[in-house]
Protein backbone atom coordinates (compact mmCIF):
# COMPACT_ATOMS: atom_id res chain seq x y z
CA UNK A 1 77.60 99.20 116.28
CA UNK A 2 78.84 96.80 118.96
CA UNK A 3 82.25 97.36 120.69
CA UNK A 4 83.76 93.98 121.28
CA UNK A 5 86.78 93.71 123.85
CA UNK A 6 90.16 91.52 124.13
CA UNK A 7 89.13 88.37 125.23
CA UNK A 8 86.30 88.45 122.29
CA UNK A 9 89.65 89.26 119.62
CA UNK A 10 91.86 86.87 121.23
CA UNK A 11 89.02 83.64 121.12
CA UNK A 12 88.55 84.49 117.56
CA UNK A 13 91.83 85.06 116.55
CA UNK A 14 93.00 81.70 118.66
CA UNK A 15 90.29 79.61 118.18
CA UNK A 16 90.95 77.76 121.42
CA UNK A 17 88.25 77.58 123.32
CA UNK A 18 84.89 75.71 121.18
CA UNK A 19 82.47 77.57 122.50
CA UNK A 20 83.84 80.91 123.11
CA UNK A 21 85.42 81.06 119.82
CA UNK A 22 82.28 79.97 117.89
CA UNK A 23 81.01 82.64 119.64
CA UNK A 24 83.35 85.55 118.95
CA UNK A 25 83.20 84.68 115.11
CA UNK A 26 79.85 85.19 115.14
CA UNK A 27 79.85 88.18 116.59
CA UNK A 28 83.07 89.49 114.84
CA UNK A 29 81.68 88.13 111.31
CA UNK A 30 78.29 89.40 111.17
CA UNK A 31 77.70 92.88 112.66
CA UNK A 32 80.13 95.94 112.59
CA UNK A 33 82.52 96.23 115.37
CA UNK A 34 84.08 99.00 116.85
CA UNK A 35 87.79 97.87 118.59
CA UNK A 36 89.17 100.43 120.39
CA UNK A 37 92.88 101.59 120.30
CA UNK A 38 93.17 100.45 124.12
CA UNK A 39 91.96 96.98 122.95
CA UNK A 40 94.33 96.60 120.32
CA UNK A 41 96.76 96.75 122.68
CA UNK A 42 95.65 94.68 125.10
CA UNK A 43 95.16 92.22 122.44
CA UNK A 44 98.98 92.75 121.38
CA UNK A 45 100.42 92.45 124.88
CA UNK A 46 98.74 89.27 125.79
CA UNK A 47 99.26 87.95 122.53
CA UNK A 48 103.09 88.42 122.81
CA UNK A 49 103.64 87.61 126.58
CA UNK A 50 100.88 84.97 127.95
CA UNK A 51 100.73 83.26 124.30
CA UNK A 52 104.52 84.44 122.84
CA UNK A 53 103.83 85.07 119.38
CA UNK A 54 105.93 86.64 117.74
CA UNK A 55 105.76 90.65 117.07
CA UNK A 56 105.55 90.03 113.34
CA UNK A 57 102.76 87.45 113.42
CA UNK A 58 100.61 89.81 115.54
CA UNK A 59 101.04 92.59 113.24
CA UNK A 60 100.48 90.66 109.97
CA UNK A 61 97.48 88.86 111.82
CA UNK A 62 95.86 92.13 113.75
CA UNK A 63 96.41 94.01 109.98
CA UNK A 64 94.26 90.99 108.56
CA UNK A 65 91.73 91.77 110.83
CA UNK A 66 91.59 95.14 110.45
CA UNK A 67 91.03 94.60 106.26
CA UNK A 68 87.35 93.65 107.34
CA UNK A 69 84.94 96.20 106.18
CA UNK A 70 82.97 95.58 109.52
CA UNK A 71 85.55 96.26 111.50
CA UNK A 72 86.27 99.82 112.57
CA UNK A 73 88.93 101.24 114.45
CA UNK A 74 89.46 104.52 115.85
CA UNK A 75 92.04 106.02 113.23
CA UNK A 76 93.21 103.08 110.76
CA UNK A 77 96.27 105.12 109.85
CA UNK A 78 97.61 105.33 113.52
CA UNK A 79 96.77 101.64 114.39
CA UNK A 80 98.55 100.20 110.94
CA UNK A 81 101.98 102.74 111.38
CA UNK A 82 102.18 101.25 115.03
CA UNK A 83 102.00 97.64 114.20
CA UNK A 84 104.11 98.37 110.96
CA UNK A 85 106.83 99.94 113.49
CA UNK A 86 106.26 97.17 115.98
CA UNK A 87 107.13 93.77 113.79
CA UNK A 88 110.19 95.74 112.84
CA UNK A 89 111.34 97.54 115.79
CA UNK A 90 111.62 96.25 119.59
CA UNK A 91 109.37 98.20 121.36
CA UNK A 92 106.43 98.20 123.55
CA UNK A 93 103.82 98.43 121.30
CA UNK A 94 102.27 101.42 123.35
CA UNK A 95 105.92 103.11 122.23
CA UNK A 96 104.57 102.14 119.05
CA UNK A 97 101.38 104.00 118.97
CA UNK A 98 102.91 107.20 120.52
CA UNK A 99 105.45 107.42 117.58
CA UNK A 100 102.56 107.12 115.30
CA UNK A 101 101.04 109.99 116.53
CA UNK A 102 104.31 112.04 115.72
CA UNK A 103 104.46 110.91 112.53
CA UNK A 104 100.90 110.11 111.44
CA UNK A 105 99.55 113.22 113.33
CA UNK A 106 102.07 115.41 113.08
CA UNK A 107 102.24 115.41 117.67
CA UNK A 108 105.11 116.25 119.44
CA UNK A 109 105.60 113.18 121.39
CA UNK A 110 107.68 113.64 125.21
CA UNK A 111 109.05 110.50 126.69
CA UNK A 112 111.79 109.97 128.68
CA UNK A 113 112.48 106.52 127.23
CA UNK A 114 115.56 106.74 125.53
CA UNK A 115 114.95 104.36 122.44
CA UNK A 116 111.37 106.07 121.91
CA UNK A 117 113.18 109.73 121.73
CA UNK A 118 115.84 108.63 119.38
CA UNK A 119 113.23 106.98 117.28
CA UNK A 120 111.24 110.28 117.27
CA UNK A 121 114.24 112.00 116.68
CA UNK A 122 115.14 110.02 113.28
């Protein structure tokens, strides 16, 4: 399994660069991949504040991605709650992954960001 990391997702998923892109869909098409929850959101932060795309695109785009059957993630289920709650809520999308482990995995979540605690109070 190869573990590719942000800048390989974001040439891929941009297709802006000839060379570097050609080369991340080859890699991302035709072996299985491992992206790591860290990655994801490195890929989500640069996404929305170097390139300003909007939090909705990212999560209908990064879900796309994540239908591949050669692309693995650490736990699905966690990743696809926090980019549900993210195009729909204003939040950090590192806010977004620690609600998802209250609710996904059942974790008592502490923060003492006030909009994360009343989400994880609702």
């Amino acid at each position: 399994m190869k573990v590719v990391d942000a800048n390989i997702i974001l040439r891929y998923l941009l297709n802006d660069h000839e060379e570097l892109s050609d080369t991340a869909t080859t890699i991302i098409e035709n072996n299985e991949v491992l992206i790591p929850n860290e990655i994801i959101a490195e890929v989500v932060y640069v996404l929305e504040k170097v390139y300003k795309v909007k939090n909705d695109d990212i999560c209908n785009t990064l879900l796309e991605l994540l239908k591949y059957e050669n692309i693995v993630v650490s736990d699905k289920e966690l990743i696809e709650e926090a980019l549900l709650l993210y195009s729909r809520k204003r939040l950090d999308f590192v806010d977004t992954l620690l609600y998802a482990y209250g609710k996904v995995k059942g974790y008592t979540v502490y923060t003492f960001d006030k909009k994360l605690a009343l989400l994880l109070e609702g």
